[in-house]
PDB file of N, CA and C in Angstrom:
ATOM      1  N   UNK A   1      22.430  -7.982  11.318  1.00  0.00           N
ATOM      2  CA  UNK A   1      23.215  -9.164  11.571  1.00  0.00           C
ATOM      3  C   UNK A   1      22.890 -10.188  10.473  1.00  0.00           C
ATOM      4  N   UNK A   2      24.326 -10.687   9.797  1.00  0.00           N
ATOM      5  CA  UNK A   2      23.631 -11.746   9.011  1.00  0.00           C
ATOM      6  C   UNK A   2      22.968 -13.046   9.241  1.00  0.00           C
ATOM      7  N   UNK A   3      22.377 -13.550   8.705  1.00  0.00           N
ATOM      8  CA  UNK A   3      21.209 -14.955   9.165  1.00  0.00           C
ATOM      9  C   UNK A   3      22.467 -15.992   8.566  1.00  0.00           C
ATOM     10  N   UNK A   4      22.326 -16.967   9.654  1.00  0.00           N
ATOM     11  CA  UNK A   4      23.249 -18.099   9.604  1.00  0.00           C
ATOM     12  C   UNK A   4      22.323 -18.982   8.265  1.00  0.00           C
ATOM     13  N   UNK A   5      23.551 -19.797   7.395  1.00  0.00           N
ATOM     14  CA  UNK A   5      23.179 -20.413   6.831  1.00  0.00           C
ATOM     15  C   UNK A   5      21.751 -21.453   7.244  1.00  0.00           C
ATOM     16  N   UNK A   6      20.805 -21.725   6.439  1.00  0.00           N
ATOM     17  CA  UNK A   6      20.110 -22.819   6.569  1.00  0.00           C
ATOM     18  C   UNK A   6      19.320 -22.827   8.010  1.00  0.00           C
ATOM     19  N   UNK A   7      19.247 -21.568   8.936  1.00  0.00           N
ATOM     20  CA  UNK A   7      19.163 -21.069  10.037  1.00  0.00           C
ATOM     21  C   UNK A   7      18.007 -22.412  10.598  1.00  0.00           C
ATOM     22  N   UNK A   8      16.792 -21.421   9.742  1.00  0.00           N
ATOM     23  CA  UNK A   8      15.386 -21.861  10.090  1.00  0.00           C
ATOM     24  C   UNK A   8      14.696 -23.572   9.423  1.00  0.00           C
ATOM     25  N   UNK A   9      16.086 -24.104   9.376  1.00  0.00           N
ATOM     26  CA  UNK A   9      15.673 -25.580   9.398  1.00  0.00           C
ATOM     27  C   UNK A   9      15.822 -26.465  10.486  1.00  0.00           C
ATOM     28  N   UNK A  10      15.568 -27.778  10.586  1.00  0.00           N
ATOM     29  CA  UNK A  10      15.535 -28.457  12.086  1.00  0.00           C
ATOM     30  C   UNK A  10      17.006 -28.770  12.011  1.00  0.00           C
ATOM     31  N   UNK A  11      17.150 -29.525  13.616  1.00  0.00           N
ATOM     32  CA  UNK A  11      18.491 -29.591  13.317  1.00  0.00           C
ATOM     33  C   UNK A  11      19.238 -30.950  13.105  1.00  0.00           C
ATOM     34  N   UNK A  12      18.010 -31.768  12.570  1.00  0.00           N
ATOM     35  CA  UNK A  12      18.239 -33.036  11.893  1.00  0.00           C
ATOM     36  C   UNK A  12      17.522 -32.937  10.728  1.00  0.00           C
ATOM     37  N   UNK A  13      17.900 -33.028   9.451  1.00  0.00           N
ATOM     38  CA  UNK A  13      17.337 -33.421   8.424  1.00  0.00           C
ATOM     39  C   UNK A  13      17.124 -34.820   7.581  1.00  0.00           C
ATOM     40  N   UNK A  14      15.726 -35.102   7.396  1.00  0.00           N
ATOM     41  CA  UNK A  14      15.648 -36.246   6.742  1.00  0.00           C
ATOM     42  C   UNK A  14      16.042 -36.225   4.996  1.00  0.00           C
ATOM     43  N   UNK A  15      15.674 -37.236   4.268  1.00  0.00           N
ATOM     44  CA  UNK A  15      15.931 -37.472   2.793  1.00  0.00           C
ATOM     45  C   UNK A  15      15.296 -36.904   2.043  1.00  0.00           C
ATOM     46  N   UNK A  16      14.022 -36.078   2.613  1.00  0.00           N
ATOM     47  CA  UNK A  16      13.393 -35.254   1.835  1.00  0.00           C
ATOM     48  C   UNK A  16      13.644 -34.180   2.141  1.00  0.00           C
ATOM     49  N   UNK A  17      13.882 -33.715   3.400  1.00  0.00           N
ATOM     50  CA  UNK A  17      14.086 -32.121   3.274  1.00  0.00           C
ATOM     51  C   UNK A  17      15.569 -31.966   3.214  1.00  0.00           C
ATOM     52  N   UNK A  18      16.821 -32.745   2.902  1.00  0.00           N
ATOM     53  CA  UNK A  18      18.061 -32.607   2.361  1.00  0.00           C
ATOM     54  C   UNK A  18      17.900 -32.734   1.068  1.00  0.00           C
ATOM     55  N   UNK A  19      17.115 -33.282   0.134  1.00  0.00           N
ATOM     56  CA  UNK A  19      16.482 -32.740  -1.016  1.00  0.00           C
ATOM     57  C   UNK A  19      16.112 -31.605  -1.522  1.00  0.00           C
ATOM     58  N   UNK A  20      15.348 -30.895  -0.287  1.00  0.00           N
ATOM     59  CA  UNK A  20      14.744 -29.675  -1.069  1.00  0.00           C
ATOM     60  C   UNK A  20      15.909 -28.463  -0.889  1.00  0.00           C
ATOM     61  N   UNK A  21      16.787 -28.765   0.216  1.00  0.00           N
ATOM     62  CA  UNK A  21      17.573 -27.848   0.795  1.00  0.00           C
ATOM     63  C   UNK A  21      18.725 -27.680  -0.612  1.00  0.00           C
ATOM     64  N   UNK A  22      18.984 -28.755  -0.926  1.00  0.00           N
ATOM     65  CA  UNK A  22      20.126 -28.565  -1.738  1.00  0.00           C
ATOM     66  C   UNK A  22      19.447 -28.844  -3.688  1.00  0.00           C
ATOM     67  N   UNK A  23      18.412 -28.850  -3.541  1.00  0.00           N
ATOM     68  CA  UNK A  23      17.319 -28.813  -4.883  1.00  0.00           C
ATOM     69  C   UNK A  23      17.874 -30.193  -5.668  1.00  0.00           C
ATOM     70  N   UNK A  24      17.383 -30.842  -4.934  1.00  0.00           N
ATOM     71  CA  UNK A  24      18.077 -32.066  -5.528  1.00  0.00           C
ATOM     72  C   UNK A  24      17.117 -33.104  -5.574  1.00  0.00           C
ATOM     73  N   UNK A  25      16.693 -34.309  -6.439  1.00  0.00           N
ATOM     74  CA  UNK A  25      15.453 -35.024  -6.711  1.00  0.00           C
ATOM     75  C   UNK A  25      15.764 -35.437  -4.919  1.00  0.00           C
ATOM     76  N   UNK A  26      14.646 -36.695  -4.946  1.00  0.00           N
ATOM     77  CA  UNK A  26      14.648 -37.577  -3.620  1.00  0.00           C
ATOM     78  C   UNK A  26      15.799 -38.726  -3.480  1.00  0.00           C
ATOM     79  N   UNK A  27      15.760 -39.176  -4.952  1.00  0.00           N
ATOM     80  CA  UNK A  27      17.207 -40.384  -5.396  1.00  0.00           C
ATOM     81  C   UNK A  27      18.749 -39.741  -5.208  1.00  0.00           C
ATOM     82  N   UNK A  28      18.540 -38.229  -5.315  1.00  0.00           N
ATOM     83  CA  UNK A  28      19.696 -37.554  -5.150  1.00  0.00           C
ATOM     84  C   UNK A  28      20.808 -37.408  -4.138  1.00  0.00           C
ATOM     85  N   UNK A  29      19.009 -37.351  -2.934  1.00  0.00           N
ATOM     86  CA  UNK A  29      19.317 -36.825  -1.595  1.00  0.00           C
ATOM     87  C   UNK A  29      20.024 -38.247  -1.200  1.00  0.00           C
ATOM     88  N   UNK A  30      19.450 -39.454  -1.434  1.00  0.00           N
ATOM     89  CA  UNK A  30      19.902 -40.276  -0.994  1.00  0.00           C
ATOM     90  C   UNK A  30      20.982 -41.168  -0.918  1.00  0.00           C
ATOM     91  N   UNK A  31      21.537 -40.792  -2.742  1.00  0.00           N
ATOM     92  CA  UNK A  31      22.935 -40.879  -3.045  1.00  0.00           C
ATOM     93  C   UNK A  31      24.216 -40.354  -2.501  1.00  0.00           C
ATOM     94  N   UNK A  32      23.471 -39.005  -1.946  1.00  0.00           N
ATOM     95  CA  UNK A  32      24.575 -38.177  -0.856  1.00  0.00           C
ATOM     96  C   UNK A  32      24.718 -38.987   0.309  1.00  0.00           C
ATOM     97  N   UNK A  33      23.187 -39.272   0.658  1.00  0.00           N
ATOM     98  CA  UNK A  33      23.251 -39.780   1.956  1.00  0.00           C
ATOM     99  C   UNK A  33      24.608 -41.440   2.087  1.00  0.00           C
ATOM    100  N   UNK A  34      24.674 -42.035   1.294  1.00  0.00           N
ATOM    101  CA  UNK A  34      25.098 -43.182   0.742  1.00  0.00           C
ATOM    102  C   UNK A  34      26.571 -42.796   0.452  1.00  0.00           C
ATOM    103  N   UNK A  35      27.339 -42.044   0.225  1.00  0.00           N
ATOM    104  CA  UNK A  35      28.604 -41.795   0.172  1.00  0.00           C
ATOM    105  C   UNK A  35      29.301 -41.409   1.401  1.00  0.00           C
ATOM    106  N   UNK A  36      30.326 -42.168   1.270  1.00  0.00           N
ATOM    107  CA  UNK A  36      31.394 -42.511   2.209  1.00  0.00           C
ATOM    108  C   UNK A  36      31.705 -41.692   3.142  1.00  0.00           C
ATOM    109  N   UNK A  37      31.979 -39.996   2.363  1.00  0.00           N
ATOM    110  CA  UNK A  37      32.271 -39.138   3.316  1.00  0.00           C
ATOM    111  C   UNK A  37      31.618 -37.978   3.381  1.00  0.00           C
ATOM    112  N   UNK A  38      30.020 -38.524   3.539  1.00  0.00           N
ATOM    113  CA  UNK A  38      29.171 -37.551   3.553  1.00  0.00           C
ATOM    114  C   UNK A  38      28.427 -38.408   5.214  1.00  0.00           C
ATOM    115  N   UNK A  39      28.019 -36.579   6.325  1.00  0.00           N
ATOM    116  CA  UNK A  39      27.753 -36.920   7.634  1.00  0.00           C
ATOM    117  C   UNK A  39      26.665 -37.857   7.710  1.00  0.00           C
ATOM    118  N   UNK A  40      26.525 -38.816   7.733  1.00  0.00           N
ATOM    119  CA  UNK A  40      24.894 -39.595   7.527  1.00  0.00           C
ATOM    120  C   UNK A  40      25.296 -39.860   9.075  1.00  0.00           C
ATOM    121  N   UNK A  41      23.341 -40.035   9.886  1.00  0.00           N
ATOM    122  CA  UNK A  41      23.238 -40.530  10.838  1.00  0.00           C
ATOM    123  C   UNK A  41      22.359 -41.619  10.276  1.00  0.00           C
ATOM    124  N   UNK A  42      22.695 -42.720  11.270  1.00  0.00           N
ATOM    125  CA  UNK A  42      21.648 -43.554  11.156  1.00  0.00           C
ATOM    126  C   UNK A  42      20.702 -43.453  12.569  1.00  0.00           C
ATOM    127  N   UNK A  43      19.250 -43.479  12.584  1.00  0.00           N
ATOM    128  CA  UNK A  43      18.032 -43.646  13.593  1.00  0.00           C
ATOM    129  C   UNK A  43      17.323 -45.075  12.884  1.00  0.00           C
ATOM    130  N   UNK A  44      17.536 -46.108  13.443  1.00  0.00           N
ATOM    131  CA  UNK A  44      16.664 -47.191  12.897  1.00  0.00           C
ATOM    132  C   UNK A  44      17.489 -47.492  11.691  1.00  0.00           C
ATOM    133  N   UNK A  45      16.381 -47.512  10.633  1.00  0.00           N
ATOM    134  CA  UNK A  45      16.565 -47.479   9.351  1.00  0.00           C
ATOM    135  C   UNK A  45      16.809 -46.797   8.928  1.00  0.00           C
ATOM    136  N   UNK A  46      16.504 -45.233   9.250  1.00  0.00           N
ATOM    137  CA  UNK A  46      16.482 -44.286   8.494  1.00  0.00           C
ATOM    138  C   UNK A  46      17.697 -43.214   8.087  1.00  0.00           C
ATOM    139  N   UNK A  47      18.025 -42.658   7.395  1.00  0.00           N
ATOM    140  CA  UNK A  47      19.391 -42.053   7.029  1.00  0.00           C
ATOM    141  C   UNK A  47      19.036 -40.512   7.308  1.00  0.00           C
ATOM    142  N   UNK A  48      19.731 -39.954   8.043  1.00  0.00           N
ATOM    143  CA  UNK A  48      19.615 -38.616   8.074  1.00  0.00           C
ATOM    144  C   UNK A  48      20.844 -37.748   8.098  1.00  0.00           C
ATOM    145  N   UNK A  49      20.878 -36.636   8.319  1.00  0.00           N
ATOM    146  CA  UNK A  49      21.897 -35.130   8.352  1.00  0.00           C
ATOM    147  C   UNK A  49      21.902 -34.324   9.271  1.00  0.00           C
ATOM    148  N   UNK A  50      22.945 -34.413  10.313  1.00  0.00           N
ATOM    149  CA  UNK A  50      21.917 -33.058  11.349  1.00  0.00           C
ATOM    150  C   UNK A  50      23.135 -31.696  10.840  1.00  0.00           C
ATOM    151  N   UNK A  51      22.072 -31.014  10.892  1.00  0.00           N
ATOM    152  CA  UNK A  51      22.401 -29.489   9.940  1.00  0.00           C
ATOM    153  C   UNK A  51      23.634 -29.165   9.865  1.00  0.00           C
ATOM    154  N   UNK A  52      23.796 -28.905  11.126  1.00  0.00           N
ATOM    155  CA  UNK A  52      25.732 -28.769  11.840  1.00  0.00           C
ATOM    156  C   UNK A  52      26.677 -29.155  10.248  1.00  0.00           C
ATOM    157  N   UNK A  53      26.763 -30.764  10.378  1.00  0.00           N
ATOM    158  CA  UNK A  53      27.524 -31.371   9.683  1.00  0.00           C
ATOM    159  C   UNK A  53      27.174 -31.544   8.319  1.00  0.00           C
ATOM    160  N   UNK A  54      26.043 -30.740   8.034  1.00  0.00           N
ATOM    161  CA  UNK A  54      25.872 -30.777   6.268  1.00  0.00           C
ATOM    162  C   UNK A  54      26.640 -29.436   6.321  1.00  0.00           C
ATOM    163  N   UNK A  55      26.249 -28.485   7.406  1.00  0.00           N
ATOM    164  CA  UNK A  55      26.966 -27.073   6.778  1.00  0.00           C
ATOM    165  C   UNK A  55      28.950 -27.395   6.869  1.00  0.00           C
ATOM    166  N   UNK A  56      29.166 -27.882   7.499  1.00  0.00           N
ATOM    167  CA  UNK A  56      30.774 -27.913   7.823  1.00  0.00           C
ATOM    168  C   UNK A  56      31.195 -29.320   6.325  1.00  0.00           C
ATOM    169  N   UNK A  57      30.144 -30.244   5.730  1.00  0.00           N
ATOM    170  CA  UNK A  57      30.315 -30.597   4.753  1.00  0.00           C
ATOM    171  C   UNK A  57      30.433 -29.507   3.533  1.00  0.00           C
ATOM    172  N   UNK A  58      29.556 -29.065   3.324  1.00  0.00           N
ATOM    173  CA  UNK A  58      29.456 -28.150   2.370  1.00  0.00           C
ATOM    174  C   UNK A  58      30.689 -27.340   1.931  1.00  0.00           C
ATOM    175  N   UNK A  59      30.947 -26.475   3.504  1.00  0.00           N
ATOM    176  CA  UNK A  59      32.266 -25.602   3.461  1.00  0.00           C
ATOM    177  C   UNK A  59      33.221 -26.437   2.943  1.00  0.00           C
ATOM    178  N   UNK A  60      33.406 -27.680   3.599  1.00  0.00           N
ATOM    179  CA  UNK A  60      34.727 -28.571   2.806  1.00  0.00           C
ATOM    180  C   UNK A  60      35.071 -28.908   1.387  1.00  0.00           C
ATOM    181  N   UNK A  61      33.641 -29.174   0.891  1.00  0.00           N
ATOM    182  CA  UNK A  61      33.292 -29.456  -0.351  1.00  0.00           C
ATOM    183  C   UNK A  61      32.984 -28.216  -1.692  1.00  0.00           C
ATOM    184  N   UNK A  62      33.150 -27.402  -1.128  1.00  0.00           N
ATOM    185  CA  UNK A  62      32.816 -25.896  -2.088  1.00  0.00           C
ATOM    186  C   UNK A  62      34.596 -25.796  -2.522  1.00  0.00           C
ATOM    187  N   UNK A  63      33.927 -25.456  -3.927  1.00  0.00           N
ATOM    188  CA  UNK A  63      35.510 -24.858  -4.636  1.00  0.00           C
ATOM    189  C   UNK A  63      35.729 -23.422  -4.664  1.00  0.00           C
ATOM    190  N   UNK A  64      34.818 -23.071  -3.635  1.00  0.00           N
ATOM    191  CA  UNK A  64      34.728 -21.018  -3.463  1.00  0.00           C
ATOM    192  C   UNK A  64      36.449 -21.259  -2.725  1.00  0.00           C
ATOM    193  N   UNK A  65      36.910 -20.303  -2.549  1.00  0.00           N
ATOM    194  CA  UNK A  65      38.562 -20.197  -1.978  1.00  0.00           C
ATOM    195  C   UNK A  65      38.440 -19.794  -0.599  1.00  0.00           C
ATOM    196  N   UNK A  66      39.003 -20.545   0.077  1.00  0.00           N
ATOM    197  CA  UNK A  66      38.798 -20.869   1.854  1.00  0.00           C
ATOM    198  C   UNK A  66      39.479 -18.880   2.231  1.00  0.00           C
ATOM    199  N   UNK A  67      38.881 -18.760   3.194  1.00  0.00           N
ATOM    200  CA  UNK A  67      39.314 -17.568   3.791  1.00  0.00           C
ATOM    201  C   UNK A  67      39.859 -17.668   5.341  1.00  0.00           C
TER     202      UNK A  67
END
C-alpha cells in the first residue's frame, strides 16, 4: 500500500518544521506562511499549517497535470 504523503508528520505544523518539509530556509517558511493564499492558522501569535491543507495546497499549486 502506498504511504500517504507527509504521513508521519504531526498534524499541525509549525515554521520550522514547514521549513524542513519543503527544504526551505526558516525566512522561507515564513514567507509562505505570510501569503494570502497560503492555509496559515493562527494559535496566539504563532503561524502555523495543519498538514491536511498544506497537502491540498500543494496539489493546487503543482504544475504536474491534474488527473
Amino acid at each position: 500500500m502506498p504511504k500517504e504523503p507527509l504521513e508521519d508528520l504531526p498534524d499541525v505544523l509549525d515554521a520550522g518544521q514547514l521549513a524542513e518539509v519543503l527544504h526551505l530556509s526558516r525566512s522561507g517558511a515564513y514567507n509562505l506562511l505570510n501569503k494570502p493564499d497560503f492555509p496559515t492558522l493562527r494559535v496566539g501569535g504563532k503561524k502555523m499549517v495543519m498538514k491536511q491543507e498544506l497537502i491540498i495546497w500543494m496539489h493546487r499549486n503543482t504544475n504536474a497535470p491534474k488527473s
